[in-house]
Every structure is written in C-alpha cells, then in structure tokens.
Protein backbone atom coordinates (compact mmCIF):
# COMPACT_ATOMS: atom_id res chain seq x y z
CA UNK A 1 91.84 110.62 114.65
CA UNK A 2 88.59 111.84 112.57
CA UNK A 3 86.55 108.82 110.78
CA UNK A 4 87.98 107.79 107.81
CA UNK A 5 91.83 107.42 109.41
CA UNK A 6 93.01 104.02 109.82
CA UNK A 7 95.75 104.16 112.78
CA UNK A 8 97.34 101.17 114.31
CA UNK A 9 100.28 101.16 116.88
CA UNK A 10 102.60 98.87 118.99
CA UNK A 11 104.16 98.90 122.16
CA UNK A 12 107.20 96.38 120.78
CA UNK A 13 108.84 95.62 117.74
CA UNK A 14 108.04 92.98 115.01
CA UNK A 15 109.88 90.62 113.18
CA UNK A 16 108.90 90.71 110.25
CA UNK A 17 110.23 90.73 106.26
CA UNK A 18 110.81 93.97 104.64
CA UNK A 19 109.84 94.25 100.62
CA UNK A 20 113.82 93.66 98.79
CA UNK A 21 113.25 97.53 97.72
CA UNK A 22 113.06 98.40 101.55
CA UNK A 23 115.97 95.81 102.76
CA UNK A 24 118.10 97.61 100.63
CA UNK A 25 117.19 101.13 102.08
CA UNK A 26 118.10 99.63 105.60
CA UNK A 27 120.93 97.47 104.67
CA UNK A 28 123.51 99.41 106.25
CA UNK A 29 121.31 101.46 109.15
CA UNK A 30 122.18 100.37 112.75
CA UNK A 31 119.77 98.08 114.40
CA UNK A 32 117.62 100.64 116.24
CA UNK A 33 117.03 102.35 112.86
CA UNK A 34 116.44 98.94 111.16
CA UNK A 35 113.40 98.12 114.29
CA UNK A 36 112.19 101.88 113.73
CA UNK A 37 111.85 101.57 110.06
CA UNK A 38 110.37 97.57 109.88
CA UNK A 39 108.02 98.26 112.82
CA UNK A 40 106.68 101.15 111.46
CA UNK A 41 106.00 99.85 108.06
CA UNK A 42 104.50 97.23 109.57
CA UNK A 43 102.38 99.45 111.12
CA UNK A 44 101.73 101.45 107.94
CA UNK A 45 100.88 97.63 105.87
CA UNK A 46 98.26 96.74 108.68
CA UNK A 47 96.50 100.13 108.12
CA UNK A 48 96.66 100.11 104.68
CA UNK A 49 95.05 96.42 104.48
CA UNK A 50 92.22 97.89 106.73
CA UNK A 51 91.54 100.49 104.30
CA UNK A 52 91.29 97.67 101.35
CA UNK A 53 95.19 98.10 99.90
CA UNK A 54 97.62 95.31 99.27
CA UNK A 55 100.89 95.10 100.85
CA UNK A 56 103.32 97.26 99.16
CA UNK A 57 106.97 98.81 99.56
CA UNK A 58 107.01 102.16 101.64
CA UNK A 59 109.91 103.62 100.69
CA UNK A 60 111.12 107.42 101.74
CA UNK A 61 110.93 109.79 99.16
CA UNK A 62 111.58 113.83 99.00
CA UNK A 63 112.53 114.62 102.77
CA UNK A 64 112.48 111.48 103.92
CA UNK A 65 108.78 111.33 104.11
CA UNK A 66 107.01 107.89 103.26
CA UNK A 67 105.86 107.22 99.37
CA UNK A 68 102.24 106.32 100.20
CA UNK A 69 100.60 104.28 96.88
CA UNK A 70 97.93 106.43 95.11
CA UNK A 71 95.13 107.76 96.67
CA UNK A 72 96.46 107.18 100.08
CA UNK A 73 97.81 109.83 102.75
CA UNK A 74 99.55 108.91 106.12
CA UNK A 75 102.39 109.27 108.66
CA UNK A 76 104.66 107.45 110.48
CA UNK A 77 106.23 107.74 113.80
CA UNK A 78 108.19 106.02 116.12
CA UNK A 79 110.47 106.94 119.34
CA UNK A 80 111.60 104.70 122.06
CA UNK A 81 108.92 101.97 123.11
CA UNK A 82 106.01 102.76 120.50
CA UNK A 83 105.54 102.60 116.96
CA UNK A 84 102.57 104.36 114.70
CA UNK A 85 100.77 104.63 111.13
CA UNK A 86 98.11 106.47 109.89
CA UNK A 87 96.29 106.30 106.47
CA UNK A 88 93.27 107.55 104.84
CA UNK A 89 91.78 107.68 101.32
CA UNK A 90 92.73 111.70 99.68
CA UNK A 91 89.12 111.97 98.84
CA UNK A 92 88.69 112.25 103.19
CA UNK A 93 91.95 113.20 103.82
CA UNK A 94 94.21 115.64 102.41
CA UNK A 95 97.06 115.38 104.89
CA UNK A 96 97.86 113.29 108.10
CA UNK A 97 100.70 113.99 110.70
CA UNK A 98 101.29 112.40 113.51
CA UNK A 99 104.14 112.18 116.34
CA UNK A 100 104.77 110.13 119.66
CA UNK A 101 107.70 110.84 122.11
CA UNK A 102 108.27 110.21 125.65
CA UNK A 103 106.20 111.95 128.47
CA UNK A 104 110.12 113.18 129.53
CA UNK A 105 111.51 116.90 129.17
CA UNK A 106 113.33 117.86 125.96
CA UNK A 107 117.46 117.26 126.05
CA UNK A 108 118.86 120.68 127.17
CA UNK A 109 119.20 123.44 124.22
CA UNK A 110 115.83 121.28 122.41
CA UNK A 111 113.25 123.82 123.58
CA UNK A 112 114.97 127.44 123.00
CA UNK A 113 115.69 126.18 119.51
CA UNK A 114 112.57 125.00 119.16
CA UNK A 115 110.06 127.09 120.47
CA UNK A 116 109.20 131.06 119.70
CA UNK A 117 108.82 133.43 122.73
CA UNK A 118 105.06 133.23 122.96
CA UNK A 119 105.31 129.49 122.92
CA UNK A 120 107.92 129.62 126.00
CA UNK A 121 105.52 131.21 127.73
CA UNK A 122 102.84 128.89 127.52
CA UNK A 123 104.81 126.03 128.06
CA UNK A 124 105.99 127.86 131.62
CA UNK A 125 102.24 128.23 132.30
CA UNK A 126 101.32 125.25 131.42
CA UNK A 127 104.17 123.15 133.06
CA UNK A 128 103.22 125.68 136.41
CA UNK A 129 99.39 124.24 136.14
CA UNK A 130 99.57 120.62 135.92
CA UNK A 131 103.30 118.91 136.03
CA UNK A 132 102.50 115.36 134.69
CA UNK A 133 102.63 116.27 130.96
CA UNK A 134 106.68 117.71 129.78
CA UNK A 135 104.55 120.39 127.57
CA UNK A 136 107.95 121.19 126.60
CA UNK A 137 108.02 117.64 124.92
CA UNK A 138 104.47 117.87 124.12
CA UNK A 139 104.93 120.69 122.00
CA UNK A 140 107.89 119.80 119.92
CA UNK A 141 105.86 116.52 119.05
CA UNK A 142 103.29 119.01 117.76
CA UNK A 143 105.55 120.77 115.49
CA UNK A 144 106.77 117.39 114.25
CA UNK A 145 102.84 116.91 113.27
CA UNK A 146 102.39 120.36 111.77
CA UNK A 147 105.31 119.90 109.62
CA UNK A 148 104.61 115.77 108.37
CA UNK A 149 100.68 117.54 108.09
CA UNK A 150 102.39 120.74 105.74
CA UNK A 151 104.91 119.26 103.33
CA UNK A 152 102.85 117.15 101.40
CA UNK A 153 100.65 119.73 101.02
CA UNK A 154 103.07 122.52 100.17
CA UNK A 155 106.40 120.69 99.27
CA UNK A 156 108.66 123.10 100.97
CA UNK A 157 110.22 123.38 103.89
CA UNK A 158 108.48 125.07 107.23
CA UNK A 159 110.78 125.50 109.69
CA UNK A 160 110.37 125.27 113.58
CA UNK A 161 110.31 129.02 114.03
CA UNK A 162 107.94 128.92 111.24
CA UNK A 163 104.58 127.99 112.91
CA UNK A 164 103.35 129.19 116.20
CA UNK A 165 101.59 126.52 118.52
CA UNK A 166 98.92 127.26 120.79
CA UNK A 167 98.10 123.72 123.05
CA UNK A 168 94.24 124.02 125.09
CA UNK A 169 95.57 121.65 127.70
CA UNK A 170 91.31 120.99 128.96
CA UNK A 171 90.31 119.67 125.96
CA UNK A 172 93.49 117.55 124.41
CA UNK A 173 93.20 120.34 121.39
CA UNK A 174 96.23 122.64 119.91
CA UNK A 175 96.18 124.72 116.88
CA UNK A 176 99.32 125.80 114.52
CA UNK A 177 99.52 129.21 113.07
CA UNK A 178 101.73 129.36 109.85
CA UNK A 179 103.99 132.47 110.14
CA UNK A 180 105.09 132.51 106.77
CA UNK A 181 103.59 134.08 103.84
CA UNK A 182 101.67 130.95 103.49
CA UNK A 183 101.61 128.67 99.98
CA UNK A 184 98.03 128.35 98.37
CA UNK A 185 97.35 124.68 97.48
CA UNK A 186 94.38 123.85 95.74
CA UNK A 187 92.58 127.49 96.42
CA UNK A 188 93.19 128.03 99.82
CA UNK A 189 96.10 129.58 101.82
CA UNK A 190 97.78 126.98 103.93
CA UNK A 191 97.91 129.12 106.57
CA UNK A 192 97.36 126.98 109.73
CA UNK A 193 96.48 123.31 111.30
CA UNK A 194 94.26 121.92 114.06
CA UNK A 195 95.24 118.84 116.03
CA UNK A 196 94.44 116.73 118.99
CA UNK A 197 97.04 115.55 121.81
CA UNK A 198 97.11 113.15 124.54
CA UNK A 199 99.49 112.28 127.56
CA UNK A 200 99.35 108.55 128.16
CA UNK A 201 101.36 105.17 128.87
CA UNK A 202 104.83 107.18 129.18
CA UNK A 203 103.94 108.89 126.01
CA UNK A 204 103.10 112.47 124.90
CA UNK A 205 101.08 111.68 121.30
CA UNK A 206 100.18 114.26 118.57
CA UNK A 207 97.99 114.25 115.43
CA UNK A 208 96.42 116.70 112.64
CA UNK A 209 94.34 115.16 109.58
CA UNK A 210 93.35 117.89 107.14
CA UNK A 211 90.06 117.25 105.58
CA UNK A 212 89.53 116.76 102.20
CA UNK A 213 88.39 119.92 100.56
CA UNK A 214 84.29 119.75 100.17
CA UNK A 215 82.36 121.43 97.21
C-alpha cells in the first residue's frame, strides 16, 4: 500500500470483545462468520489507532460494506487463515480495496462467471508461464478490490462483467478498466483502477488505494 495507508493483518483469530452494537449484528451468525467479522474489526481498530482514532463500532452499512467514522476510508478482508484492514485519512485517500484468498484454483463454474473472454485468455497465458500463482484465483481477488475500491466512490453496483482486468505478472501490478458508461464523482469519470498483487504464504493478496484528488 501507498504512504499514508495503515494496513495490519493476522495469520489467526483473536479473542476479543465486540462493541454491544456489533454483538448484536453477529448474534445469530455461525461461528466462522462470528471469527471473520471480530478478527477483522480487530484488524480495522488496530489501524485506525495507528492513524490517531479511538476505538469505535464498525458496523456494515449499504452493501454490506464497513461504516468507517469520518474522514476515514478502508477495507476489510478475510478468507480462510488470514485476516486484513486498511485505513487512511480522505484527504490521502479517496478509496481503499483490498482482498486475500487462497493461492488454490477457483471452485468449478467461479471463473466462466467471473471472468470476460479477454480475461480467460490471460489467465490461460499466464497460468501456461509460471504455475505457482492460481491467476484464476488471483484475478477474482482483484475484482473483489476493484469493486470494495468503486462503490464508495460511485454508490452503485459494478458488476463482475463490468470491469476488465489486465494483471502484469513481472511487476506485482494489474489495472481495471470500467466497461460501463462510467459515473463522474467529484469531476472525473470513474472510469478505471490501478492495483498491486502479491502471491505469498498460501495466499494470493490484492489492493487499489485511489489517491486523493490534488489541486
């Protein structure tokens, strides 16, 4: 991540206390949800104190997506084994996604829903090249950025088919093209995303920050 994000991560889960607004979100959710959600707000509260911010409920909010206090933007992510939070101040950051799944090929049917034709060619290629990364994996995690780096931006939807992904695998670099007639926020198109990605401890690991606008 660029200076100015604050990420922290986990290999294993905490115990630890959720605000009463939270423990009621989770009061029903089976216990891998329950781990998911604490750990990762935990993640989130450790960040946030590094930036200068008290501890404060996270709660989900329009599609899910975390309620971060003012002036802050961030992601969350967890999948099996690893945990993740990311914050900045707005006037750095505009928008941060981020995403972390296993270094293991998509379930069947995952990548033809997923992915456009270009993009199924590439991940052929790429797959052909070096076999250590699932770039079939690799890439969904990067449409799982682009989207958590869009909707706060443009509050609407953007669907998998809606953004190609082009992934540099010599430089740990992918871009996101917005195929949609895209949304102007704040003077300029939303029309695309640059992100970094790594392949590393059993993990495939994506992340965009968008830069605060500068005038």
């Amino acid at each position: 991540m660029p200076p100015g994000v604050v990420a922290v991560d986990t290999f294993e889960d905490f115990d630890v206390r959720l605000f009463p607004e939270e423990e009621e979100h989770v009061a029903k959710a089976v216990d891998k949800r329950r781990k998911e959600f604490t750990t990762g707000r935990h993640c989130a509260r450790l960040a946030l104190g590094r930036l200068g911010f008290p501890p404060v409920p996270l709660l989900p909010g329009e599609k899910r997506a975390p309620v971060w206090p003012d002036g802050v933007v961030g992601s969350i992510t967890h999948c099996k084994g690893y945990r993740a939070a990311a914050v900045a101040r707005t006037g750095v950051i505009r928008s941060v996604g981020i995403d972390a799944e296993p270094n293991e090929p998509n379930p069947d049917g995952v990548l033809e829903a997923v992915a456009l034709p270009p993009e199924l060619r590439m991940v052929a290629a790429l797959a052909e090249a070096n076999g250590k990364v699932c770039w079939d994996r690799l890439l969904f995690s990067a449409k799982e950025s682009v989207y958590k780096a869009w909707f706060p931006l443009a509050r609407a939807w953007l669907g998998f088919e809606d953004a190609e992904v082009t992934i540099n695998p010599d430089d740990g670099t992918f871009t996101a093209r917005v195929l949609i007639d895209p949304p102007v926020v704040d003077g300029v198109p939303l029309d695309g995303f640059t992100g970094r990605w790594m392949a590393r401890e059993g993990f495939v690991v994506t992340a965009i920050a968008v830069p605060a606008l500068t005038t």
